[in-house]
Each structure stands twice: as structure tokens, then as C-alpha cells.
PDB file of N, CA and C in Angstrom:
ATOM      1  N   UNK A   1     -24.654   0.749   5.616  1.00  0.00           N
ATOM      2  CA  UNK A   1     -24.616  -0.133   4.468  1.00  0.00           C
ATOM      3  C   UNK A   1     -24.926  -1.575   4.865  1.00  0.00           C
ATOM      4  N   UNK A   2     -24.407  -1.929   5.988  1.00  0.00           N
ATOM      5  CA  UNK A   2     -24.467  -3.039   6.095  1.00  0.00           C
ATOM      6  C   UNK A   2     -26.413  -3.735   6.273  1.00  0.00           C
ATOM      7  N   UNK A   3     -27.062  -2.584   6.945  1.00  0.00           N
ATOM      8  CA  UNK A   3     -28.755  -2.733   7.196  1.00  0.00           C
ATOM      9  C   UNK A   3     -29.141  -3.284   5.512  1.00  0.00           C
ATOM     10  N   UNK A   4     -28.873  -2.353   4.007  1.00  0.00           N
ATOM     11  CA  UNK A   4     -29.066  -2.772   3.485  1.00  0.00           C
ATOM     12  C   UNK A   4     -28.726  -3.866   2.666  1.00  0.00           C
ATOM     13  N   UNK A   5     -27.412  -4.622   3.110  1.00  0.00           N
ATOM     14  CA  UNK A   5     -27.535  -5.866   2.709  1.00  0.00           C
ATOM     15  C   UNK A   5     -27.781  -6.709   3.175  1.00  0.00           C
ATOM     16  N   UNK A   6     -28.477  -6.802   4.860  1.00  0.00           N
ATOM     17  CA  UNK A   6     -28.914  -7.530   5.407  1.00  0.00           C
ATOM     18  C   UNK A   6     -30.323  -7.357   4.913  1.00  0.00           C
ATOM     19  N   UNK A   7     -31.173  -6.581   4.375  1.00  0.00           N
ATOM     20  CA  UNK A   7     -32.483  -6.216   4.072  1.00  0.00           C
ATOM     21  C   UNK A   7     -32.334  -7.350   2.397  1.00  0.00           C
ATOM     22  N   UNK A   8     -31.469  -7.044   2.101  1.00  0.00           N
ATOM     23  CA  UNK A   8     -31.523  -7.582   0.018  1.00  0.00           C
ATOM     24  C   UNK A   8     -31.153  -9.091   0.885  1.00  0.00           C
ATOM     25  N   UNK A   9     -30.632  -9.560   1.845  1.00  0.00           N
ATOM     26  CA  UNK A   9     -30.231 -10.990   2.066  1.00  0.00           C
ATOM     27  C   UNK A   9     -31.871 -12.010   2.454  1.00  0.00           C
ATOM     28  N   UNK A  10     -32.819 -11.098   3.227  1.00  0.00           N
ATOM     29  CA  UNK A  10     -33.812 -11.516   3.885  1.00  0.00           C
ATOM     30  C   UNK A  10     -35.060 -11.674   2.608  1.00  0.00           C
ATOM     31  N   UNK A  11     -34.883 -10.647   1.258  1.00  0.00           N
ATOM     32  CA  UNK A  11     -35.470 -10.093   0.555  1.00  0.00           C
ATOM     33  C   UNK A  11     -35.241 -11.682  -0.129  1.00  0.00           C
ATOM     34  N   UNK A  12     -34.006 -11.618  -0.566  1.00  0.00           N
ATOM     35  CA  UNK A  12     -33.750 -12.931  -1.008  1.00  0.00           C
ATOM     36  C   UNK A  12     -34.403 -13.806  -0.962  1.00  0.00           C
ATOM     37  N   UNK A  13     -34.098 -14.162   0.643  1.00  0.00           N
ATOM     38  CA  UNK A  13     -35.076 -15.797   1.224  1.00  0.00           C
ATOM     39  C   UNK A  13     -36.516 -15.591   0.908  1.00  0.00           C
ATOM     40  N   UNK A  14     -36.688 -14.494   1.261  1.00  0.00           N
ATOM     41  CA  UNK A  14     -38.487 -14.088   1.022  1.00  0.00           C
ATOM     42  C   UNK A  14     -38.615 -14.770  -0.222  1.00  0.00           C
ATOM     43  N   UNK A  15     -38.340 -14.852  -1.621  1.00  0.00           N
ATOM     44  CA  UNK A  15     -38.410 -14.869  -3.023  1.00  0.00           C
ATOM     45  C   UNK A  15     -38.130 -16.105  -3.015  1.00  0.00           C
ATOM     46  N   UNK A  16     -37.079 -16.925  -2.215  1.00  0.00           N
ATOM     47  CA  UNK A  16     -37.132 -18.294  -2.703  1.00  0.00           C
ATOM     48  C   UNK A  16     -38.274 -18.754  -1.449  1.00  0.00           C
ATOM     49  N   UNK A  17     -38.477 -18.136  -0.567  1.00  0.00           N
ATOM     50  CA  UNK A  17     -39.838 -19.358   0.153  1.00  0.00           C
ATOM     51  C   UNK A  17     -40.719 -18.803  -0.710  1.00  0.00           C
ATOM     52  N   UNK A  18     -41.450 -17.637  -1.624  1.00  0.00           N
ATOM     53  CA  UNK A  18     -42.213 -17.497  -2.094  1.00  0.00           C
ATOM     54  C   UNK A  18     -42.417 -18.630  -3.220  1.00  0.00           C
ATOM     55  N   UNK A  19     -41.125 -18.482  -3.674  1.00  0.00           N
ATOM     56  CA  UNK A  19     -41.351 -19.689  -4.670  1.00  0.00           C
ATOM     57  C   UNK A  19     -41.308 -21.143  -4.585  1.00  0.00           C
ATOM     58  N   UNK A  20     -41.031 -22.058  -3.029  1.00  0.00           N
ATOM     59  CA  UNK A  20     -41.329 -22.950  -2.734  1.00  0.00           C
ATOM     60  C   UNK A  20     -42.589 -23.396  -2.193  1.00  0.00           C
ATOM     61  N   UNK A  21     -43.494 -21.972  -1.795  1.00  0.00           N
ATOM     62  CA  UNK A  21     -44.958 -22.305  -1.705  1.00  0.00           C
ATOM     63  C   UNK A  21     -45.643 -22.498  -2.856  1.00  0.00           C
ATOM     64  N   UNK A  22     -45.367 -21.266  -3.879  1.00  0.00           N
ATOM     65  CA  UNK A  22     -46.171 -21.530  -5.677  1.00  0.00           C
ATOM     66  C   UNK A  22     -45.579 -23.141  -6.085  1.00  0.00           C
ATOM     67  N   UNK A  23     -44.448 -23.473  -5.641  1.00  0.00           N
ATOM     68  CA  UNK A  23     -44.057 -25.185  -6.403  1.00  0.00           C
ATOM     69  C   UNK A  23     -45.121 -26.235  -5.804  1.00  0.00           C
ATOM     70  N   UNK A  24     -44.861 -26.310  -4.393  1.00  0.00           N
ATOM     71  CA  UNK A  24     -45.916 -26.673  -3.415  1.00  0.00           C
ATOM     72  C   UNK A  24     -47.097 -26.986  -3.588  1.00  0.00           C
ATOM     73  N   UNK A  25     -47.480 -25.636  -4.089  1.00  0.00           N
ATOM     74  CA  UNK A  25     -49.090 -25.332  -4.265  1.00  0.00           C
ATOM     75  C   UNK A  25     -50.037 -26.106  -5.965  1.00  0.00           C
ATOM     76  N   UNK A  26     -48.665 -26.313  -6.727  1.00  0.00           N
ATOM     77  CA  UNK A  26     -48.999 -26.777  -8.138  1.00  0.00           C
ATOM     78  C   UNK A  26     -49.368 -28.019  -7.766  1.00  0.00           C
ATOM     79  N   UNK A  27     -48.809 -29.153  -6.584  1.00  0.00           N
ATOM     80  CA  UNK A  27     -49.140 -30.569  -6.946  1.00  0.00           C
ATOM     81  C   UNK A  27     -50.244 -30.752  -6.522  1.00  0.00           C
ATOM     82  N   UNK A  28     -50.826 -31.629  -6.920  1.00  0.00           N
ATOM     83  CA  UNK A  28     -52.462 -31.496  -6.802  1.00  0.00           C
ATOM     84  C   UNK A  28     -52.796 -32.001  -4.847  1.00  0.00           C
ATOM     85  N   UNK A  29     -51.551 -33.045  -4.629  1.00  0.00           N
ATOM     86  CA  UNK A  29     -51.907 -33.343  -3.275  1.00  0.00           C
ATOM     87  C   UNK A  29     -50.742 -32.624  -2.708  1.00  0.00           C
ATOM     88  N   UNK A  30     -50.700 -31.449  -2.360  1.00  0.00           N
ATOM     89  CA  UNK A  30     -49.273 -30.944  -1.726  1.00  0.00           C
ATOM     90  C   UNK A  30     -49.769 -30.891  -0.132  1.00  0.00           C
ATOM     91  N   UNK A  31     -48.973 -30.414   0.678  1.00  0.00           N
ATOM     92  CA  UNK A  31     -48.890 -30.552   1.812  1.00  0.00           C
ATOM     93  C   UNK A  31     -49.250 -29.342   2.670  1.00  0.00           C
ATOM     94  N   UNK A  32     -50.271 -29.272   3.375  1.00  0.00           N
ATOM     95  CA  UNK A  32     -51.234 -28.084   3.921  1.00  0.00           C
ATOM     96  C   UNK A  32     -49.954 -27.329   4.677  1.00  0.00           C
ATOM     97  N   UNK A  33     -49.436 -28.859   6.088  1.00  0.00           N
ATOM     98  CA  UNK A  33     -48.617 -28.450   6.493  1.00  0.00           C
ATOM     99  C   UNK A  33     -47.486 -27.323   6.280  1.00  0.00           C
ATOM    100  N   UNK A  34     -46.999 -27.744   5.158  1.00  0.00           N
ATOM    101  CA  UNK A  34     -45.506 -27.101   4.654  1.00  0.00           C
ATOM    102  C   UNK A  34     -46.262 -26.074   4.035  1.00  0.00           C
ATOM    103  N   UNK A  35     -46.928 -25.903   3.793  1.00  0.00           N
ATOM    104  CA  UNK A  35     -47.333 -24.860   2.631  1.00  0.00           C
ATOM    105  C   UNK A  35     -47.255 -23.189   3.845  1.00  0.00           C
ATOM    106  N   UNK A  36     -48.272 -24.128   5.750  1.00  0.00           N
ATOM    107  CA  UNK A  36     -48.307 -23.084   6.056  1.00  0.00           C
ATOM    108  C   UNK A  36     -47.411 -22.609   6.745  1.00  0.00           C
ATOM    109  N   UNK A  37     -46.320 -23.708   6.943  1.00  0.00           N
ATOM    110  CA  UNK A  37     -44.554 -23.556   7.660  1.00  0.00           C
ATOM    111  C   UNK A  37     -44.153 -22.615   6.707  1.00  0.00           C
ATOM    112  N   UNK A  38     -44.309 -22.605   5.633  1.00  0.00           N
ATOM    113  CA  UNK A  38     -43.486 -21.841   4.592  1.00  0.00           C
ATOM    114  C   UNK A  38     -44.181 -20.222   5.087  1.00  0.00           C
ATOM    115  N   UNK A  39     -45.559 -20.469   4.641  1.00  0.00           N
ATOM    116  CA  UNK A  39     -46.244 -19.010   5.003  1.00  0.00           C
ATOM    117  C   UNK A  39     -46.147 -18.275   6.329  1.00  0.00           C
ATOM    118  N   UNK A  40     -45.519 -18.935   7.755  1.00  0.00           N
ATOM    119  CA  UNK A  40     -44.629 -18.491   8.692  1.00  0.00           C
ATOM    120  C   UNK A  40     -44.137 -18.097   8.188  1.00  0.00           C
ATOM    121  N   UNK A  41     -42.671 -18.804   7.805  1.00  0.00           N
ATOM    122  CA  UNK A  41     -41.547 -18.130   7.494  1.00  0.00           C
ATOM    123  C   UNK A  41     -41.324 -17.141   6.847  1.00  0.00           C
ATOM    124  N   UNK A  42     -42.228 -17.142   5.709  1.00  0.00           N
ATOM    125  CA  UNK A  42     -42.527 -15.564   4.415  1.00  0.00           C
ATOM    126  C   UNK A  42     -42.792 -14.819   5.485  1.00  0.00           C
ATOM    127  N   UNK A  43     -43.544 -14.482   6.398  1.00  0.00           N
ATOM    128  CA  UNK A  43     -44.610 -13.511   7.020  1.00  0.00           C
ATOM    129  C   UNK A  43     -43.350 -13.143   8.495  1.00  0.00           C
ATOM    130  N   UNK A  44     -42.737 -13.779   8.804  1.00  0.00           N
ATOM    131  CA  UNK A  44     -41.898 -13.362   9.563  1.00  0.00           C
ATOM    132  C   UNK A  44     -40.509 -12.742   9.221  1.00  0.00           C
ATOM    133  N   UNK A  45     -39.992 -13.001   7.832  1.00  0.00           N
ATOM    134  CA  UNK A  45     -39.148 -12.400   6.817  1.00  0.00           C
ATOM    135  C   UNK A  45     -39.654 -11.048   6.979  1.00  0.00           C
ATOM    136  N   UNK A  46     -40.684 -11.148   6.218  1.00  0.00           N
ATOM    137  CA  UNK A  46     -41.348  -9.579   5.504  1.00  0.00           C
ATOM    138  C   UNK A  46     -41.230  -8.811   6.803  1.00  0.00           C
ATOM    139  N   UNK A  47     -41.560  -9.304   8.197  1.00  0.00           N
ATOM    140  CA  UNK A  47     -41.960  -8.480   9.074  1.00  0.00           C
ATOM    141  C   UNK A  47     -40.115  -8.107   9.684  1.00  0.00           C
ATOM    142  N   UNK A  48     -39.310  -8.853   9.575  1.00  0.00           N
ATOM    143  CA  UNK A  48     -38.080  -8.135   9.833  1.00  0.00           C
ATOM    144  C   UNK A  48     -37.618  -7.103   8.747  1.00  0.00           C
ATOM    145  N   UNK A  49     -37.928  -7.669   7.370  1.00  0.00           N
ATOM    146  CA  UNK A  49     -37.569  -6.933   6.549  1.00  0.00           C
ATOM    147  C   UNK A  49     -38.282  -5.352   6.400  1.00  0.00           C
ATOM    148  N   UNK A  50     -39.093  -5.080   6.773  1.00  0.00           N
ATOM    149  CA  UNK A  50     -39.734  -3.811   7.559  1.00  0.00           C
ATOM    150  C   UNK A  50     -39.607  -3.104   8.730  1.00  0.00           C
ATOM    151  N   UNK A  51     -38.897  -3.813   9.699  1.00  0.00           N
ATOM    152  CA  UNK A  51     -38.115  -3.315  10.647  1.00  0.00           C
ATOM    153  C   UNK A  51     -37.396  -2.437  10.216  1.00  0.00           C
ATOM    154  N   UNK A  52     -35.822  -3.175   9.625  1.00  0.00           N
ATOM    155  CA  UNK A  52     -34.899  -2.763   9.122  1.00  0.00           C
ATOM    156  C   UNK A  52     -35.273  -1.876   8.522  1.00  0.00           C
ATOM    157  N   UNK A  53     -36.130  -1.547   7.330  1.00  0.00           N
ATOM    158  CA  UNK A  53     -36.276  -0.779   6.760  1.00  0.00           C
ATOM    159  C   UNK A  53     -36.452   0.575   7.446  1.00  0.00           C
ATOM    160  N   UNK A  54     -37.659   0.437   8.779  1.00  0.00           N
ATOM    161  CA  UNK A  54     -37.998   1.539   9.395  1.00  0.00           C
ATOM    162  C   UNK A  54     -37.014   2.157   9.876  1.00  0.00           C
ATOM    163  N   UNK A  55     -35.571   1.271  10.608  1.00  0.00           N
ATOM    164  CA  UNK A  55     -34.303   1.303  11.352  1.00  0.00           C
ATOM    165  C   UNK A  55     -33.418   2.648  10.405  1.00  0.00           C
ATOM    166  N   UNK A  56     -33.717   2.073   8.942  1.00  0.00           N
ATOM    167  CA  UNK A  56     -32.537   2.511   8.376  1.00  0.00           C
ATOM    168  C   UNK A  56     -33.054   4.181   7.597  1.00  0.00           C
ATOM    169  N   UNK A  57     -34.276   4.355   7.959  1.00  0.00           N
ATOM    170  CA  UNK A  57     -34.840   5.705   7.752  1.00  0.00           C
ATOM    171  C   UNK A  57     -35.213   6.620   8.750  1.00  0.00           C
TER     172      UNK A  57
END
């Protein structure tokens, strides 16, 4: 039990950096930088969050 609430916790963050890149991405001069710090962080989420997943099957 505990894999899957560590999976819905990561799932989480995934959804709010997803949605701090779409905020990001609206201002007309937003920041390349952060946009692609953020797109790390999404892409390294997802890739634990597929671990776990594989772990827990």
C-alpha cells in the first residue's frame, strides 16, 4: 500500500509542475530557463513514477 501512495504523491507533483509550465508558457516573455527546469523535473517524476509502478506489479 504504501508504493501506491507514494506513486498518487509523485503523480501529484507531476500535475502541479505540469501546470506551472502551461502558466509559464502563457506569458508572452516567460522564461526558457524555468520552463526547461520544470521539464526536468516532470520527466524525472514520470520516470520514478514508472518504476514504482513496474515494482508494484
Amino acid at each position: 500500500m504504501a508504493i501506491e501512495a507514494r506513486i498518487r504523491e509523485l503523480g501529484s507533483r507531476h500535475q502541479n509542475i505540469d501546470r506551472a509550465i502551461q502558466d509559464e508558457m502563457k506569458h508572452p516573455a516567460s522564461d526558457d530557463l524555468r520552463v526547461a527546469e520544470l521539464k526536468r523535473k516532470k520527466l524525472k517524476l514520470k520516470e520514478q513514477i514508472e518504476g514504482l509502478r513496474a515494482r508494484a506489479h
